[in-house]
C-alpha atoms as a PDB file:
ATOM      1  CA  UNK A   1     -36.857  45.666  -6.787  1.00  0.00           C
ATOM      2  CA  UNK A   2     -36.284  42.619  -9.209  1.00  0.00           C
ATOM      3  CA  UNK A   3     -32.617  42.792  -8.851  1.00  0.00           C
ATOM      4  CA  UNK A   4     -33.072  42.689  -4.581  1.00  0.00           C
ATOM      5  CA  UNK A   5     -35.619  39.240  -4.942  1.00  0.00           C
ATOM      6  CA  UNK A   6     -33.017  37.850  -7.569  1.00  0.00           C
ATOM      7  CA  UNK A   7     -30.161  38.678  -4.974  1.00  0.00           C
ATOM      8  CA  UNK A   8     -32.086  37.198  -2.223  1.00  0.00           C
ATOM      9  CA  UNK A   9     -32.857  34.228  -4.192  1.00  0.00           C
ATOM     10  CA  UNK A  10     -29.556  33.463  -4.904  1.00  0.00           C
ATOM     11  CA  UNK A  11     -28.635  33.879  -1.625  1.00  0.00           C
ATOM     12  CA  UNK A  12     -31.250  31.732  -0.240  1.00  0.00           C
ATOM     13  CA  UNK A  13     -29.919  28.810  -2.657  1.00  0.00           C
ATOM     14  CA  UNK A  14     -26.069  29.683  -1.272  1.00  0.00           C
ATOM     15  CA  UNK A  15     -27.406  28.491   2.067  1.00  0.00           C
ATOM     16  CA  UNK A  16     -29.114  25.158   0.966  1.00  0.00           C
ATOM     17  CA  UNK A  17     -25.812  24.537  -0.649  1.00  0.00           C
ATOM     18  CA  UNK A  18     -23.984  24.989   1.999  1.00  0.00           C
ATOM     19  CA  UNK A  19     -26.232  23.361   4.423  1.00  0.00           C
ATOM     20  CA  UNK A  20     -26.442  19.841   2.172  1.00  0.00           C
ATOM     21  CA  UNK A  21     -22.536  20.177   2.337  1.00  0.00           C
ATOM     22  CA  UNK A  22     -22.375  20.354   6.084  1.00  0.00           C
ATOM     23  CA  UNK A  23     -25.462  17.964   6.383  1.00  0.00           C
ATOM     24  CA  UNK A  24     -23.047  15.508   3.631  1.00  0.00           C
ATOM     25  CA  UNK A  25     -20.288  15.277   5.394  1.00  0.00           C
ATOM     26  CA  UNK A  26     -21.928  15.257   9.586  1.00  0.00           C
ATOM     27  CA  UNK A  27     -23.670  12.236   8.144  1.00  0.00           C
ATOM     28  CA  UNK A  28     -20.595  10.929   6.981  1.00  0.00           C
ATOM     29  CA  UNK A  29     -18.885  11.825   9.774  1.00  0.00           C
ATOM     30  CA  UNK A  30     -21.308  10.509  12.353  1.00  0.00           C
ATOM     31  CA  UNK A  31     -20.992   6.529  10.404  1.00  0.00           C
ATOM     32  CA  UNK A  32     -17.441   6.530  12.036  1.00  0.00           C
ATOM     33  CA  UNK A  33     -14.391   7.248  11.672  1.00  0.00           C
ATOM     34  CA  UNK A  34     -12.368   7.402   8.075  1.00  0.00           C
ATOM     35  CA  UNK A  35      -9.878   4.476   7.931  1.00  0.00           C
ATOM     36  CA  UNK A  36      -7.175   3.095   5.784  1.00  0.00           C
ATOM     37  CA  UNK A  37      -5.866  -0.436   5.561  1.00  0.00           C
ATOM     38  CA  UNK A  38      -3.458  -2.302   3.177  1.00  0.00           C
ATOM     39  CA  UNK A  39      -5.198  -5.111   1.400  1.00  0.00           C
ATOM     40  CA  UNK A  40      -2.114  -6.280  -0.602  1.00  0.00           C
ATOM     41  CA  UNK A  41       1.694  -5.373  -0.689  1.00  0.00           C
ATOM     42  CA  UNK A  42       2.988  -6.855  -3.886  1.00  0.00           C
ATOM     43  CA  UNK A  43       1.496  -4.860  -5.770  1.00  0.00           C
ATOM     44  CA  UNK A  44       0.101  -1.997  -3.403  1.00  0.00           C
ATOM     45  CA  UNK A  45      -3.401  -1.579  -2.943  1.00  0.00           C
ATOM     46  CA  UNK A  46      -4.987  -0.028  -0.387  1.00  0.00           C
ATOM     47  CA  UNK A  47      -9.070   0.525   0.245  1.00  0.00           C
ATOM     48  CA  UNK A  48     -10.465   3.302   2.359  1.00  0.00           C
ATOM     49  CA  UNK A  49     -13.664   3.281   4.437  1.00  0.00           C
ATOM     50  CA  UNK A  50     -16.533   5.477   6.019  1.00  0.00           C
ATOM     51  CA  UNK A  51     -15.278   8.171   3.470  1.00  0.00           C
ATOM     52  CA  UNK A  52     -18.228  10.383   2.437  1.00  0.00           C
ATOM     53  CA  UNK A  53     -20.020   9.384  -0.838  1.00  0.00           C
ATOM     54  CA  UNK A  54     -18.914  10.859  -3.701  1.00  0.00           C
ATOM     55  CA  UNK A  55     -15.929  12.609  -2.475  1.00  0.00           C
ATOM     56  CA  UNK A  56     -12.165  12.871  -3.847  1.00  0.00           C
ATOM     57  CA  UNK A  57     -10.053  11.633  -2.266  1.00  0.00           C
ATOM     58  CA  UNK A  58      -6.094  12.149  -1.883  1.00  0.00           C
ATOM     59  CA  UNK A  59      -4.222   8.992  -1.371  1.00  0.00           C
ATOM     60  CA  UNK A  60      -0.285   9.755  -0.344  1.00  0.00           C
ATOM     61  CA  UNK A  61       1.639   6.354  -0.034  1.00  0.00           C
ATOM     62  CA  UNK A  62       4.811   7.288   1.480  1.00  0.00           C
ATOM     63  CA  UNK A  63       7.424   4.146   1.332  1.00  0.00           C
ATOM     64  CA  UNK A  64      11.124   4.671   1.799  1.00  0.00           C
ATOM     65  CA  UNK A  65      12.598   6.739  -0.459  1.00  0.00           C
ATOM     66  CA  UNK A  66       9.358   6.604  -2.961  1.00  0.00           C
ATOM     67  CA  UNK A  67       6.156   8.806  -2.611  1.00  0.00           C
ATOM     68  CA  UNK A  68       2.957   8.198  -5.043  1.00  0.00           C
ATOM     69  CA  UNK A  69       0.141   9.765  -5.167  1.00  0.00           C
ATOM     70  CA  UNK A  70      -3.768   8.685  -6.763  1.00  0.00           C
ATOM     71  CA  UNK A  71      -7.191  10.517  -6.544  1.00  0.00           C
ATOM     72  CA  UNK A  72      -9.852   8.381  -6.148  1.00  0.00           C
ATOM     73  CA  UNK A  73     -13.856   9.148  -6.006  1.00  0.00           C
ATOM     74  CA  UNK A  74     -15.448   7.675  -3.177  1.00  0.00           C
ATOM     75  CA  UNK A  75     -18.542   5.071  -4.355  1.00  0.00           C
ATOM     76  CA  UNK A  76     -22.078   5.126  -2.638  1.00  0.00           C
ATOM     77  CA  UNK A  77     -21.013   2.670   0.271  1.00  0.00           C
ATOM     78  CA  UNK A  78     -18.268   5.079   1.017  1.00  0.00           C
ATOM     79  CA  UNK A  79     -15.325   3.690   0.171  1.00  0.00           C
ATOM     80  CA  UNK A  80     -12.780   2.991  -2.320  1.00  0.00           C
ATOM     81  CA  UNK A  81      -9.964   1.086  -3.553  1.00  0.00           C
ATOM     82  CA  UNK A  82      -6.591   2.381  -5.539  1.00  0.00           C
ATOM     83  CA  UNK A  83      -3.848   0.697  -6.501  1.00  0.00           C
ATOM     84  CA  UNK A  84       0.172   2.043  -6.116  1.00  0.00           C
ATOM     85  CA  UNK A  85       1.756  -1.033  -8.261  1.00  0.00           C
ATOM     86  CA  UNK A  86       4.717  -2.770  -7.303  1.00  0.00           C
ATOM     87  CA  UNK A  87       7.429  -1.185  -4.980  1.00  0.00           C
ATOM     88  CA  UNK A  88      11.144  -1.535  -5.033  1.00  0.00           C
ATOM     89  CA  UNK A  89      12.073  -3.955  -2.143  1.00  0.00           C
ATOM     90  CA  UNK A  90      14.308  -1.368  -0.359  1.00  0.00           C
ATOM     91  CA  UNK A  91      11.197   1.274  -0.699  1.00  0.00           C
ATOM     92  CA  UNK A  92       9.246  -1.751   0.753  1.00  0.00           C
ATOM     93  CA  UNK A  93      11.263  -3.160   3.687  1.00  0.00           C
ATOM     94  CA  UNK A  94      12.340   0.096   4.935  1.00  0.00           C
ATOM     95  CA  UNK A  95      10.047   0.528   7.846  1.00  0.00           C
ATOM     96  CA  UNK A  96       8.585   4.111   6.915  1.00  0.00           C
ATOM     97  CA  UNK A  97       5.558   2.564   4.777  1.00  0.00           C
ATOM     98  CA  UNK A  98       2.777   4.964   5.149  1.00  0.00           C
ATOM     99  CA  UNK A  99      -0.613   6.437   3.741  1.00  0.00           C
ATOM    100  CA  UNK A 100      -2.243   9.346   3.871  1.00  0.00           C
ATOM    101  CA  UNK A 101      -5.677  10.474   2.261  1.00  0.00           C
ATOM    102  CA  UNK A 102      -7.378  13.466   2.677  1.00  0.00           C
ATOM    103  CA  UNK A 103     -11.053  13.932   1.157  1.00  0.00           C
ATOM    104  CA  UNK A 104     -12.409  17.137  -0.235  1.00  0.00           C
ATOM    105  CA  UNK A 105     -15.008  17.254   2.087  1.00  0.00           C
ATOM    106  CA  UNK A 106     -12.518  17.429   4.967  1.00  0.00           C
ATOM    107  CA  UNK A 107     -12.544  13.632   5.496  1.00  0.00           C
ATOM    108  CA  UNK A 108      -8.914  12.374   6.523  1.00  0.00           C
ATOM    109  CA  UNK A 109      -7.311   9.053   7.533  1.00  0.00           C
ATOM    110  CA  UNK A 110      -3.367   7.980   8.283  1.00  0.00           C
ATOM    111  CA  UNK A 111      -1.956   4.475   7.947  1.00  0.00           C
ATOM    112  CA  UNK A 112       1.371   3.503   9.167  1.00  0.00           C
ATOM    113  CA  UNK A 113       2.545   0.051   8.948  1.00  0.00           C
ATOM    114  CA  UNK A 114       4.761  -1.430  10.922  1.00  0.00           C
ATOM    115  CA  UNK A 115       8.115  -2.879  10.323  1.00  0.00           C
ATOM    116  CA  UNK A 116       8.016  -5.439   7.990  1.00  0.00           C
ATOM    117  CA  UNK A 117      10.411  -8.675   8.447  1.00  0.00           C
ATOM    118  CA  UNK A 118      12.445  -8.554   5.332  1.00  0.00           C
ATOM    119  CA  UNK A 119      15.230 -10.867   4.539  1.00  0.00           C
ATOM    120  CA  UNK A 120      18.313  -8.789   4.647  1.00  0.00           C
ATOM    121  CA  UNK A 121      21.717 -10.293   2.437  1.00  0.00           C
ATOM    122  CA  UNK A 122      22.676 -13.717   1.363  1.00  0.00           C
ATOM    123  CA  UNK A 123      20.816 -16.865   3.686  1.00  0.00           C
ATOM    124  CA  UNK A 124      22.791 -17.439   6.778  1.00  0.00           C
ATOM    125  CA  UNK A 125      21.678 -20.875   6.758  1.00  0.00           C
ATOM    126  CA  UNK A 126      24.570 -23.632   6.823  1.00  0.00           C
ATOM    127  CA  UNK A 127      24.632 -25.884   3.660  1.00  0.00           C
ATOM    128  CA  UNK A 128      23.367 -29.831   4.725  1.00  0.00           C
ATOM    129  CA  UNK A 129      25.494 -32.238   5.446  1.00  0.00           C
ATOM    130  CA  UNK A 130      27.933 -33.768   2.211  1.00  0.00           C
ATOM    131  CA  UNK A 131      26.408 -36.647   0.860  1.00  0.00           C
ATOM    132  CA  UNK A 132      28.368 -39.763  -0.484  1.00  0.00           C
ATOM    133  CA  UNK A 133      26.952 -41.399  -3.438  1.00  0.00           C
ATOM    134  CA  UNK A 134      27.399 -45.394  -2.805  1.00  0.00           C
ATOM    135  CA  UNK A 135      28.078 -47.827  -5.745  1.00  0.00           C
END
């Protein structure tokens, strides 16, 4: 008889669990959508928002030929900032600069940025004209 109240206890505190979990991240959930945005480029750092409080978070920068990767525990306000430090310039300029994060609690967000307008070779701008010095 103990062992069946102790069973259903335990089972009754399962389902709060799992309920406060669901409740977490609806609430979460329901104050918009997750979203990523670059906030510098040299060096990376990126912040996320309307993630749900407290979770971890999986950041995947994806840039050229470079992938890095930072956990990150969301604060109270839901979001967070993480930094990726400073990227080759051929990771940088090659036009497949992306993000991915992906939350414990099921939260997700993708970034992609577009095309950035790096300078490619040597200036093609003519030199001025000669000058004479006069004396």
């Amino acid at each position: 008889m103990r062992r069946m109240r102790e069973t259903a206890l335990a089972a009754v505190f399962f389902l709060v669990a799992v309920c406060l979990v669901a409740v977490s991240v609806a609430n979460a959930r329901a104050s918009g959508t997750p979203t990523l945005r670059f906030t510098k480029l040299v060096p990376v750092q990126v912040k996320g928002l309307k993630f749900a409080p407290g979770e971890t978070v999986r950041v995947v920068l994806n840039a050229g030929d470079s992938t890095r990767v930072r956990t990150i525990r969301v604060d109270a306000g839901g979001t967070f900032t993480v930094g990726f430090g400073t990227l080759p310039s051929a990771d940088r300029c090659s036009g497949q600069l992306s993000l991915v994060a992906k939350g414990a609690m099921g939260t997700r967000a993708v970034y992609k940025l577009p095309k950035l307008a790096c300078p490619t070779g040597p200036p093609t701008t003519a030199p001025g004209p000669a000058t004479r010095q006069v004396g």
